[in-house]
PDB file of N, CA and C in Angstrom:
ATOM      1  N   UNK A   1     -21.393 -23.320  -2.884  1.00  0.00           N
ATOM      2  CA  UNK A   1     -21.737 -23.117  -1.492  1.00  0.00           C
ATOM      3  C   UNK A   1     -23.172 -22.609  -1.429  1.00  0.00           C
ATOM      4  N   UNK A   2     -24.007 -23.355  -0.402  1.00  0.00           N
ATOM      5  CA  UNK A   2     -25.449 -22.834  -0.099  1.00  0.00           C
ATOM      6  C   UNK A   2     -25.274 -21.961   1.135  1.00  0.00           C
ATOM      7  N   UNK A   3     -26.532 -21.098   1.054  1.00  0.00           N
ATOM      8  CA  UNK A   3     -26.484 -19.953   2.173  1.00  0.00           C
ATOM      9  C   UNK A   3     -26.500 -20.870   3.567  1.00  0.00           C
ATOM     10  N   UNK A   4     -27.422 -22.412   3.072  1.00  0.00           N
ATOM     11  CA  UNK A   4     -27.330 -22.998   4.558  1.00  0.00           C
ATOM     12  C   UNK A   4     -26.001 -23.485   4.987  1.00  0.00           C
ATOM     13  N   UNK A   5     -25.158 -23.316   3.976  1.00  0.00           N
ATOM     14  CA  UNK A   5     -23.758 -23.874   4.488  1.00  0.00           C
ATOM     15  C   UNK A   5     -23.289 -23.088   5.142  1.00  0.00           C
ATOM     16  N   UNK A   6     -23.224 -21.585   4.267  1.00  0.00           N
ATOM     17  CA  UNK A   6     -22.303 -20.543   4.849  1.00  0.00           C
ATOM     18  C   UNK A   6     -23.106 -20.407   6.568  1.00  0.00           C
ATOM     19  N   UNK A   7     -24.389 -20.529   7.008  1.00  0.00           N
ATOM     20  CA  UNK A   7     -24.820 -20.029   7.967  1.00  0.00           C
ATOM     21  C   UNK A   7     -24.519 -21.328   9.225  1.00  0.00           C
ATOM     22  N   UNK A   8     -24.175 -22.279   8.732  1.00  0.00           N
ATOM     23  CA  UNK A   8     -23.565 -23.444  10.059  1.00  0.00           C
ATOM     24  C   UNK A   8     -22.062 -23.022   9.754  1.00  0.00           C
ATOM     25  N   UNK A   9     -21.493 -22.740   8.837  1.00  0.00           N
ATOM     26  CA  UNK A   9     -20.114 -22.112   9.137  1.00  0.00           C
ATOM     27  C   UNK A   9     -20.106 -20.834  10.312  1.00  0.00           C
ATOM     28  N   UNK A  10     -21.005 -20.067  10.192  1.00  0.00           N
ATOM     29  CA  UNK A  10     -21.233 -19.253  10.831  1.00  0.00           C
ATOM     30  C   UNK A  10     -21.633 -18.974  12.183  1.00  0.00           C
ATOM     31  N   UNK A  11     -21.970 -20.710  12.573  1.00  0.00           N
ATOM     32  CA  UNK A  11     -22.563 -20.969  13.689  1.00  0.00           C
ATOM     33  C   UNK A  11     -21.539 -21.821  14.709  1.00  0.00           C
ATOM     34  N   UNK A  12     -20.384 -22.307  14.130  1.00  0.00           N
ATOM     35  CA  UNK A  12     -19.558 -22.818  14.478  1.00  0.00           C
ATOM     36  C   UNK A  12     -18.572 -21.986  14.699  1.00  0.00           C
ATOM     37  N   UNK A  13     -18.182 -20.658  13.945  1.00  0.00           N
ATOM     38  CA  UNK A  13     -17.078 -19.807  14.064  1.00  0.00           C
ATOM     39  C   UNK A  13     -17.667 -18.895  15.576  1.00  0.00           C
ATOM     40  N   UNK A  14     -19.352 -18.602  15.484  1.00  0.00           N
ATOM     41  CA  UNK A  14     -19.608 -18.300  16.596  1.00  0.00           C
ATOM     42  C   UNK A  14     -19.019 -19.223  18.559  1.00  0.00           C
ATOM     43  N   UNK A  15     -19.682 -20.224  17.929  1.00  0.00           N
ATOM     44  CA  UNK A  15     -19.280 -21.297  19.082  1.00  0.00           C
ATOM     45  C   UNK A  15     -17.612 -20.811  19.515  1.00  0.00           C
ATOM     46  N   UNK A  16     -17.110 -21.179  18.370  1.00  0.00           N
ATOM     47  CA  UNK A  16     -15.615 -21.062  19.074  1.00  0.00           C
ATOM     48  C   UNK A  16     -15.358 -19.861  19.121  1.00  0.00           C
ATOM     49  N   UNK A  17     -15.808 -18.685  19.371  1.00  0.00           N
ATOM     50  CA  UNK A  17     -15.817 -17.234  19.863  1.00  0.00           C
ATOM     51  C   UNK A  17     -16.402 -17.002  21.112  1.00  0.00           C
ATOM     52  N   UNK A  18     -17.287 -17.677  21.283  1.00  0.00           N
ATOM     53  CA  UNK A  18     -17.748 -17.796  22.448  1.00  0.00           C
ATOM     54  C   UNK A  18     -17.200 -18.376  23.804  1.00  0.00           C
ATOM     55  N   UNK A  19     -17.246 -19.573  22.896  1.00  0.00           N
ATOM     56  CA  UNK A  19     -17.148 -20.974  24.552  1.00  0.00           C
ATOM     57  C   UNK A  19     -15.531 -21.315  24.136  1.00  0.00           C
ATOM     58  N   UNK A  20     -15.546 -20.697  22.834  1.00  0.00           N
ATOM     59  CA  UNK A  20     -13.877 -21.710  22.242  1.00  0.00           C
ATOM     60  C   UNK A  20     -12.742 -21.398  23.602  1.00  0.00           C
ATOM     61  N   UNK A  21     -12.029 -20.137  23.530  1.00  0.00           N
ATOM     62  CA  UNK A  21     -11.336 -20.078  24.859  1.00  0.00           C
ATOM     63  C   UNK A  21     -11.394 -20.162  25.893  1.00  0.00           C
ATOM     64  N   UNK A  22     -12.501 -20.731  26.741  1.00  0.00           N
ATOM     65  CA  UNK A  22     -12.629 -20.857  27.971  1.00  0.00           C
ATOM     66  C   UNK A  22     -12.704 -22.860  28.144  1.00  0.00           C
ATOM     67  N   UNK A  23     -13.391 -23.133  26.705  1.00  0.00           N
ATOM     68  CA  UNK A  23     -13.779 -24.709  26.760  1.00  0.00           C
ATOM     69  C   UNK A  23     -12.856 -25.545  26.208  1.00  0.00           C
ATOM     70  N   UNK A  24     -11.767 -24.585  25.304  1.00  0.00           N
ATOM     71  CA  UNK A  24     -11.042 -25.894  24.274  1.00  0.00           C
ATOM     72  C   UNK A  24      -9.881 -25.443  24.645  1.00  0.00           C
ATOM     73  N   UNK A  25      -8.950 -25.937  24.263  1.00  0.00           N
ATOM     74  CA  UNK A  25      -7.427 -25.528  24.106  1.00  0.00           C
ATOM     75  C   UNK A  25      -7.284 -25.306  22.365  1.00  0.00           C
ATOM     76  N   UNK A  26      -6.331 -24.830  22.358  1.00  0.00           N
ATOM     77  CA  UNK A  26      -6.303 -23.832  21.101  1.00  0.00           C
ATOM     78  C   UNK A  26      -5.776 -25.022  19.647  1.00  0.00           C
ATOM     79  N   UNK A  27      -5.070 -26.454  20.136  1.00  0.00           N
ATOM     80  CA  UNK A  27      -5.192 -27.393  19.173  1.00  0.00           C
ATOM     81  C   UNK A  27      -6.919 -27.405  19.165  1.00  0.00           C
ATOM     82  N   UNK A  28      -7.445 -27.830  20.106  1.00  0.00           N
ATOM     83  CA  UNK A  28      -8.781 -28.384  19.836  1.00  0.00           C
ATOM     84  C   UNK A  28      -9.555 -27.192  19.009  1.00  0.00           C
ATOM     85  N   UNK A  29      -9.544 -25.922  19.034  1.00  0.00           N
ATOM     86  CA  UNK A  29      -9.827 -25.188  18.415  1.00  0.00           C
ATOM     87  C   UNK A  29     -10.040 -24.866  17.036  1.00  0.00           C
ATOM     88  N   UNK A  30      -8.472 -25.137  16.511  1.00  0.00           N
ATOM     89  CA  UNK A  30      -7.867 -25.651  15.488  1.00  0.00           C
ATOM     90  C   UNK A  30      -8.511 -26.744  14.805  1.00  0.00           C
ATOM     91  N   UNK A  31      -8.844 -27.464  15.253  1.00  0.00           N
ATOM     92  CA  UNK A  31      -9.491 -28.900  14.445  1.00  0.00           C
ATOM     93  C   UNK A  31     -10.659 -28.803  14.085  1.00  0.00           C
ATOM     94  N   UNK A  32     -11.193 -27.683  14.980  1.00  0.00           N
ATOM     95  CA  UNK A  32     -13.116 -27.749  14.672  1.00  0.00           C
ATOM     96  C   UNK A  32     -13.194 -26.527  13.426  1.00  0.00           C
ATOM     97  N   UNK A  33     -11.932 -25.140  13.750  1.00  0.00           N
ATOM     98  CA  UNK A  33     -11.660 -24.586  12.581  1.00  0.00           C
ATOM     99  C   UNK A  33     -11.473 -24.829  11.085  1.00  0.00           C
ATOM    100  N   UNK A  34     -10.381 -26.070  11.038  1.00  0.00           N
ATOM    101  CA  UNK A  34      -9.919 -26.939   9.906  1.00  0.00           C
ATOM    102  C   UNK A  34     -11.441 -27.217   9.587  1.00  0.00           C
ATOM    103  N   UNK A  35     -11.626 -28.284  10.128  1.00  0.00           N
ATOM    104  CA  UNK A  35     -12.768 -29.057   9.540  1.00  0.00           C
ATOM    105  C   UNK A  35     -13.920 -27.998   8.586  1.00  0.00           C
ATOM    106  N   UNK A  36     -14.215 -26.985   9.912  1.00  0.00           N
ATOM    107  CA  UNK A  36     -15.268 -26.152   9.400  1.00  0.00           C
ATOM    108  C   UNK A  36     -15.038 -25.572   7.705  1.00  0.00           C
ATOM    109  N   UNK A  37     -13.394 -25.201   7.751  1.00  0.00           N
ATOM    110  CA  UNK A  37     -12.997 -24.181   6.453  1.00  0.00           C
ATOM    111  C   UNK A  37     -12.973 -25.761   5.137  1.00  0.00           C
ATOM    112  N   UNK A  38     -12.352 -27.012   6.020  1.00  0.00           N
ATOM    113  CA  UNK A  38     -12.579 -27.918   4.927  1.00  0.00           C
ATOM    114  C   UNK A  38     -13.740 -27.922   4.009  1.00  0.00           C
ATOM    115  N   UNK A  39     -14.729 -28.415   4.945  1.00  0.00           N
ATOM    116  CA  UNK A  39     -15.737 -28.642   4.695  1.00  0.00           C
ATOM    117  C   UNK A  39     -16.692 -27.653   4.135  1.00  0.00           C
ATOM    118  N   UNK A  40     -16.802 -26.681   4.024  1.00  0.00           N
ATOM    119  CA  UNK A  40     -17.359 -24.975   3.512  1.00  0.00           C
ATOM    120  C   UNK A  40     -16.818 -25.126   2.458  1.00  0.00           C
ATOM    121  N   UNK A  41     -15.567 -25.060   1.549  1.00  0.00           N
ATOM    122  CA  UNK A  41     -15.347 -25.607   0.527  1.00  0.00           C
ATOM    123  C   UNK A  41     -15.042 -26.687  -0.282  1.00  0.00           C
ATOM    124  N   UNK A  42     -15.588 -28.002   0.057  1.00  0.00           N
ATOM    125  CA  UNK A  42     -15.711 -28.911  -0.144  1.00  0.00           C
ATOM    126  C   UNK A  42     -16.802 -29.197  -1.118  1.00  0.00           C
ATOM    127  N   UNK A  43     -16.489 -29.953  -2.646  1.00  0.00           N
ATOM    128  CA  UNK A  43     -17.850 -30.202  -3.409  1.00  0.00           C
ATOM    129  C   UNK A  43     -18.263 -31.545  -3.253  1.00  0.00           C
ATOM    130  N   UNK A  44     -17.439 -32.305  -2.960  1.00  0.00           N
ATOM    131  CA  UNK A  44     -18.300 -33.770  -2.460  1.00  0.00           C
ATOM    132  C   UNK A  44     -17.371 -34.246  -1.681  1.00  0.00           C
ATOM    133  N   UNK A  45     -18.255 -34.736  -0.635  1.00  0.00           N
ATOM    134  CA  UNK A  45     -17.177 -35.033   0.969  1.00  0.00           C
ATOM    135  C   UNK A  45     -17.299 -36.350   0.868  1.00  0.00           C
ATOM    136  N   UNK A  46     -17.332 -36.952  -0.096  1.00  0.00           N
ATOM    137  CA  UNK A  46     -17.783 -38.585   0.135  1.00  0.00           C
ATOM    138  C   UNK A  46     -16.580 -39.199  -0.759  1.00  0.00           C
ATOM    139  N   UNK A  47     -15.839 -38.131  -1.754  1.00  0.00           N
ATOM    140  CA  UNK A  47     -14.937 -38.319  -2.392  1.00  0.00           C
ATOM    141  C   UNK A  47     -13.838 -37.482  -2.435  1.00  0.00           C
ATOM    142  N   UNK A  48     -13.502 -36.607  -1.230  1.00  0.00           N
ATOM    143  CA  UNK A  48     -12.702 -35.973  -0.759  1.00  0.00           C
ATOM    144  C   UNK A  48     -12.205 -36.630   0.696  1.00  0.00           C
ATOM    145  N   UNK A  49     -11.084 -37.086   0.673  1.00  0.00           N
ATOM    146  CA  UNK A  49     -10.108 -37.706   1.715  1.00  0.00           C
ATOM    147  C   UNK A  49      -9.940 -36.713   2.362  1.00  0.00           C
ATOM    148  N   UNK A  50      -9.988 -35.396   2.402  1.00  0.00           N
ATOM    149  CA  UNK A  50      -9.787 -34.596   3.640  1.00  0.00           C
ATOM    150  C   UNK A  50     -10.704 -34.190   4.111  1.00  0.00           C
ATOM    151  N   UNK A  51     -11.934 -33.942   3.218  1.00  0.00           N
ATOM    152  CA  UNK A  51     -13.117 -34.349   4.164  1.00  0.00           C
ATOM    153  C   UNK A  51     -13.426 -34.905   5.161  1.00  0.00           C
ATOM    154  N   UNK A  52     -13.004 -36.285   4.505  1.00  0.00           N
ATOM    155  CA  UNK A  52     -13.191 -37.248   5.403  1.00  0.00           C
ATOM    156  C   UNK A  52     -12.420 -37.318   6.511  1.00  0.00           C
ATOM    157  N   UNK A  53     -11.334 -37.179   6.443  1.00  0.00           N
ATOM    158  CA  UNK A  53     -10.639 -36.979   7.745  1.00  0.00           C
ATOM    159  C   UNK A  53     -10.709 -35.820   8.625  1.00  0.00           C
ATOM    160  N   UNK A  54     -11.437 -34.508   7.825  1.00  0.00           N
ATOM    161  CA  UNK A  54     -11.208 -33.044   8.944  1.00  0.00           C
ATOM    162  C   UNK A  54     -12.779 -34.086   9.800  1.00  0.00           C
ATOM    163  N   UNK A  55     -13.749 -34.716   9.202  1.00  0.00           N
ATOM    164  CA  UNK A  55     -14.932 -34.865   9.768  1.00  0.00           C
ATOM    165  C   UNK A  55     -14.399 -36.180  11.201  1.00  0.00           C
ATOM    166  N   UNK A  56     -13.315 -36.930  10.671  1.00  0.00           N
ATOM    167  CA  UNK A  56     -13.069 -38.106  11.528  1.00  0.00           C
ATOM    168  C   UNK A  56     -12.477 -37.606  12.902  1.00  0.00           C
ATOM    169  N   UNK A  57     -12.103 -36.728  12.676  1.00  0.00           N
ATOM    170  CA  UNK A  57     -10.882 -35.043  13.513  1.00  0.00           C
ATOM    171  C   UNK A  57     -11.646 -35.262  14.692  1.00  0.00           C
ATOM    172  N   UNK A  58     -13.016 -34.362  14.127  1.00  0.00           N
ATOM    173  CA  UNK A  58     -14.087 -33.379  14.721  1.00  0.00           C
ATOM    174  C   UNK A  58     -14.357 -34.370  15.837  1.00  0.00           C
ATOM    175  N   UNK A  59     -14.967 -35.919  15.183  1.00  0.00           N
ATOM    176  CA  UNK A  59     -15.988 -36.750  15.660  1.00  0.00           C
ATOM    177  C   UNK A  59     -14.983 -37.296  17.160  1.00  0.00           C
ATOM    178  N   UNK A  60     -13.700 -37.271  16.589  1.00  0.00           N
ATOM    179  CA  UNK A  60     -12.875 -38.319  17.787  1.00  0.00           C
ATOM    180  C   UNK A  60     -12.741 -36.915  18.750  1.00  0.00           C
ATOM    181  N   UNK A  61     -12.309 -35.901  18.211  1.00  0.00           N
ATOM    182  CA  UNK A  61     -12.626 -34.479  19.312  1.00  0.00           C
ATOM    183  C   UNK A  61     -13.781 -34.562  20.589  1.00  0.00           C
ATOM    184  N   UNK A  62     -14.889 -34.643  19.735  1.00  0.00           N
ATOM    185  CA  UNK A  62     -15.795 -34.440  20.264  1.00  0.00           C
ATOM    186  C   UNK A  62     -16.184 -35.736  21.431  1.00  0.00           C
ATOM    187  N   UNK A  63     -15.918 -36.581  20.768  1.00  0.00           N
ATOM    188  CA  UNK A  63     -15.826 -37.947  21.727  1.00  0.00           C
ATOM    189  C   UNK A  63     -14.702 -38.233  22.971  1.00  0.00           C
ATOM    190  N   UNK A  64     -13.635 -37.441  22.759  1.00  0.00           N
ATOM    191  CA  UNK A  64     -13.133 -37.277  23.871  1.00  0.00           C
ATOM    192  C   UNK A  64     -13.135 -36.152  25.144  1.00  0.00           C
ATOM    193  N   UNK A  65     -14.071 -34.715  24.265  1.00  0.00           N
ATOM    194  CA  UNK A  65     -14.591 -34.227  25.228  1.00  0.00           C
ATOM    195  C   UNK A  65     -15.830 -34.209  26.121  1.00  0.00           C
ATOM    196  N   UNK A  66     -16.634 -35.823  25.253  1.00  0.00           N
ATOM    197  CA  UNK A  66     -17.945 -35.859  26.150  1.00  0.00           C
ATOM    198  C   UNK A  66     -17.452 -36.937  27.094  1.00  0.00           C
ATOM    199  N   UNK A  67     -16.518 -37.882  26.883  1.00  0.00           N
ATOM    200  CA  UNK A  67     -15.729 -38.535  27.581  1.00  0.00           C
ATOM    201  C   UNK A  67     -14.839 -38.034  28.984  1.00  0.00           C
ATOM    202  N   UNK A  68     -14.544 -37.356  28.887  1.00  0.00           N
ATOM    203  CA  UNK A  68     -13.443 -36.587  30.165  1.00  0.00           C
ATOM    204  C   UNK A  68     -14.968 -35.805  31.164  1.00  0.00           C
ATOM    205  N   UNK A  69     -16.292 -35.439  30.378  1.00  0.00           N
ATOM    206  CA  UNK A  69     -16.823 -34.695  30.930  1.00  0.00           C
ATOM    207  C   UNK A  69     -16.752 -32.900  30.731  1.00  0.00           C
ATOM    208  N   UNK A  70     -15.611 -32.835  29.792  1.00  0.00           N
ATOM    209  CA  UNK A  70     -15.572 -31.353  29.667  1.00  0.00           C
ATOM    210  C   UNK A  70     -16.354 -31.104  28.904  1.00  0.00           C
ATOM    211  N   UNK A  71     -17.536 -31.209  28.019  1.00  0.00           N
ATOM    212  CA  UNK A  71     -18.760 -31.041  27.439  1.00  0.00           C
ATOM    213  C   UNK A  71     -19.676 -31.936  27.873  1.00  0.00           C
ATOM    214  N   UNK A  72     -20.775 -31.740  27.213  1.00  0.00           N
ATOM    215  CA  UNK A  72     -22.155 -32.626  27.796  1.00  0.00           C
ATOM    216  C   UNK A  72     -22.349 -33.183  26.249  1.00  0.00           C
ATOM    217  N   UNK A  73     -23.001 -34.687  26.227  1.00  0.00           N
ATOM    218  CA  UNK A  73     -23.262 -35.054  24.758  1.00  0.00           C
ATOM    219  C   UNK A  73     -24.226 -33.974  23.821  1.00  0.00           C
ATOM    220  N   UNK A  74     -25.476 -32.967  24.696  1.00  0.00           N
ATOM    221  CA  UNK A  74     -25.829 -32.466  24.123  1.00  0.00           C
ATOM    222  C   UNK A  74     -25.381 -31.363  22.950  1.00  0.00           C
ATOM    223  N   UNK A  75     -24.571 -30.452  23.846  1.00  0.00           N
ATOM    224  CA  UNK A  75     -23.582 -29.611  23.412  1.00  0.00           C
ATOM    225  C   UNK A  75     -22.522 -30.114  22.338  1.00  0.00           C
ATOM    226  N   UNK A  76     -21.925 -31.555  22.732  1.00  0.00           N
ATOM    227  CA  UNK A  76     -21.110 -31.901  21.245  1.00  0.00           C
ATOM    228  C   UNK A  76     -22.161 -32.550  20.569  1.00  0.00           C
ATOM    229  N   UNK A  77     -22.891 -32.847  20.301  1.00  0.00           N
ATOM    230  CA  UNK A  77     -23.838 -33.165  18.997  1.00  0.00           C
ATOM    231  C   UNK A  77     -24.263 -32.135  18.512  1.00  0.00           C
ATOM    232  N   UNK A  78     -24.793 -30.674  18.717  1.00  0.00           N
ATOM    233  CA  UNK A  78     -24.776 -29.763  18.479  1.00  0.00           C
ATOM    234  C   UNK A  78     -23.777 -29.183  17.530  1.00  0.00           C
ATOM    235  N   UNK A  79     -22.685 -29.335  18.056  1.00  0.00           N
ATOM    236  CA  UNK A  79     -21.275 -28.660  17.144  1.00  0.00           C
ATOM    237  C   UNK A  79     -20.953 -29.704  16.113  1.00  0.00           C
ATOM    238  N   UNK A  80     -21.386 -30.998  16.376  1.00  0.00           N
ATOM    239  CA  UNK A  80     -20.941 -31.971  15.013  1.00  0.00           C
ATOM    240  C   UNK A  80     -22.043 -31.586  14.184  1.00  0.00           C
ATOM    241  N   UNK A  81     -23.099 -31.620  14.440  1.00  0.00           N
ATOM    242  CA  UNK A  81     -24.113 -31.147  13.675  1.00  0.00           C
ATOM    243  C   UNK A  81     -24.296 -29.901  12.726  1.00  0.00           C
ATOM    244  N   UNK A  82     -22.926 -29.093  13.309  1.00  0.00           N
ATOM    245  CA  UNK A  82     -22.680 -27.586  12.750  1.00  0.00           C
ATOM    246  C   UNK A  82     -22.121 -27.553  11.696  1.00  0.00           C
ATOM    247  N   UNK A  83     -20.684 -28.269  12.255  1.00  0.00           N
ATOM    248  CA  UNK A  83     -19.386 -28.732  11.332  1.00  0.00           C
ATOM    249  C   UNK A  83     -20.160 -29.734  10.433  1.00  0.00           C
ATOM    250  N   UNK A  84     -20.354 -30.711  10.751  1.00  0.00           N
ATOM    251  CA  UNK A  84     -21.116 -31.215   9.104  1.00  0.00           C
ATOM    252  C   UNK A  84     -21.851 -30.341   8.163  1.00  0.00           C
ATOM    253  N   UNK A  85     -22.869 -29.799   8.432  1.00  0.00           N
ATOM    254  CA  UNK A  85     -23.510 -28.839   7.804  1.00  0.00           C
ATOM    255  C   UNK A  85     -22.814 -28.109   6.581  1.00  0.00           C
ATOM    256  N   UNK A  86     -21.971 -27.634   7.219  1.00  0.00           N
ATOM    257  CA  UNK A  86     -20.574 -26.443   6.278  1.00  0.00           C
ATOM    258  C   UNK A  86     -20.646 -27.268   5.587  1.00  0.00           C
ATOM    259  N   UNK A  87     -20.891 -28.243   5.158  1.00  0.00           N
ATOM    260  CA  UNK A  87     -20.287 -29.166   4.028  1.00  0.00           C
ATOM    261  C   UNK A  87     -21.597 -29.688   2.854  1.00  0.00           C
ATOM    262  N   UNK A  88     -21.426 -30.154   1.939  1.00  0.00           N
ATOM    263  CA  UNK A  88     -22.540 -30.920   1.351  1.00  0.00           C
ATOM    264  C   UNK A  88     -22.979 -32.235   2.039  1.00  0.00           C
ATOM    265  N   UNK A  89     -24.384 -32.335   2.269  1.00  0.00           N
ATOM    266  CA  UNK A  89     -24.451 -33.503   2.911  1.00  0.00           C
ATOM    267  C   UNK A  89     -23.894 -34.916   2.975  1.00  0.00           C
ATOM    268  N   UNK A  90     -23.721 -35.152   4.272  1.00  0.00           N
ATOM    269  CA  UNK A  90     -23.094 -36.434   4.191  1.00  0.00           C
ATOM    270  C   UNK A  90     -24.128 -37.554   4.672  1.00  0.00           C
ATOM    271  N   UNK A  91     -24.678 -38.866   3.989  1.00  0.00           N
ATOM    272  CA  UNK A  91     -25.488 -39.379   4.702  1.00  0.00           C
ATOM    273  C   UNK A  91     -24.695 -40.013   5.799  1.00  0.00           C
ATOM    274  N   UNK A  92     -25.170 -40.304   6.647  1.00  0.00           N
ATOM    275  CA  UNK A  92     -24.322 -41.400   7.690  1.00  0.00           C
ATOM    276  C   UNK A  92     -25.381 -42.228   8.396  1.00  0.00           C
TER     277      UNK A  92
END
């Protein structure tokens, strides 16, 4: 683990302390949690299947809350940008 990992873990556990109970419901919560703790200990996400799926979680999450309107795209690119981070890079 790099300090820059631990500190987007850190930035995401913030988020959902913040905005988490007022913006998510507590599954959705849950998923950005998972992912985050996946991915923070994760040594290669390109060959880890749960990687890959806490990240597929996040992305369809996030796409259905810029969809309904209950976030703004800015704000969820932001938090995918977080939740990836925790992890070793992924190119995409």
């Amino acid at each position: 683990m790099t300090s820059e990992r631990a500190q987007a873990y850190g930035r995401v556990t913030a988020t959902l302390a913040e905005i988490g109970p007022t913006k998510l419901q507590a599954a959705e919560q849950d998923v950005l949690r998972d992912a985050a703790d996946t991915l923070l200990f994760c040594e290669d996400a390109d060959g880890d299947p749960a990687a890959q799926d806490a990240l597929a979680a996040v992305d369809a999450l996030l796409d259905r809350l810029v969809e309904s309107d209950r976030w703004t795209t800015d704000r969820a690119e932001d938090l995918r940008r977080d939740v990836e981070a925790c992890g070793p890079w992924i190119p995409r």
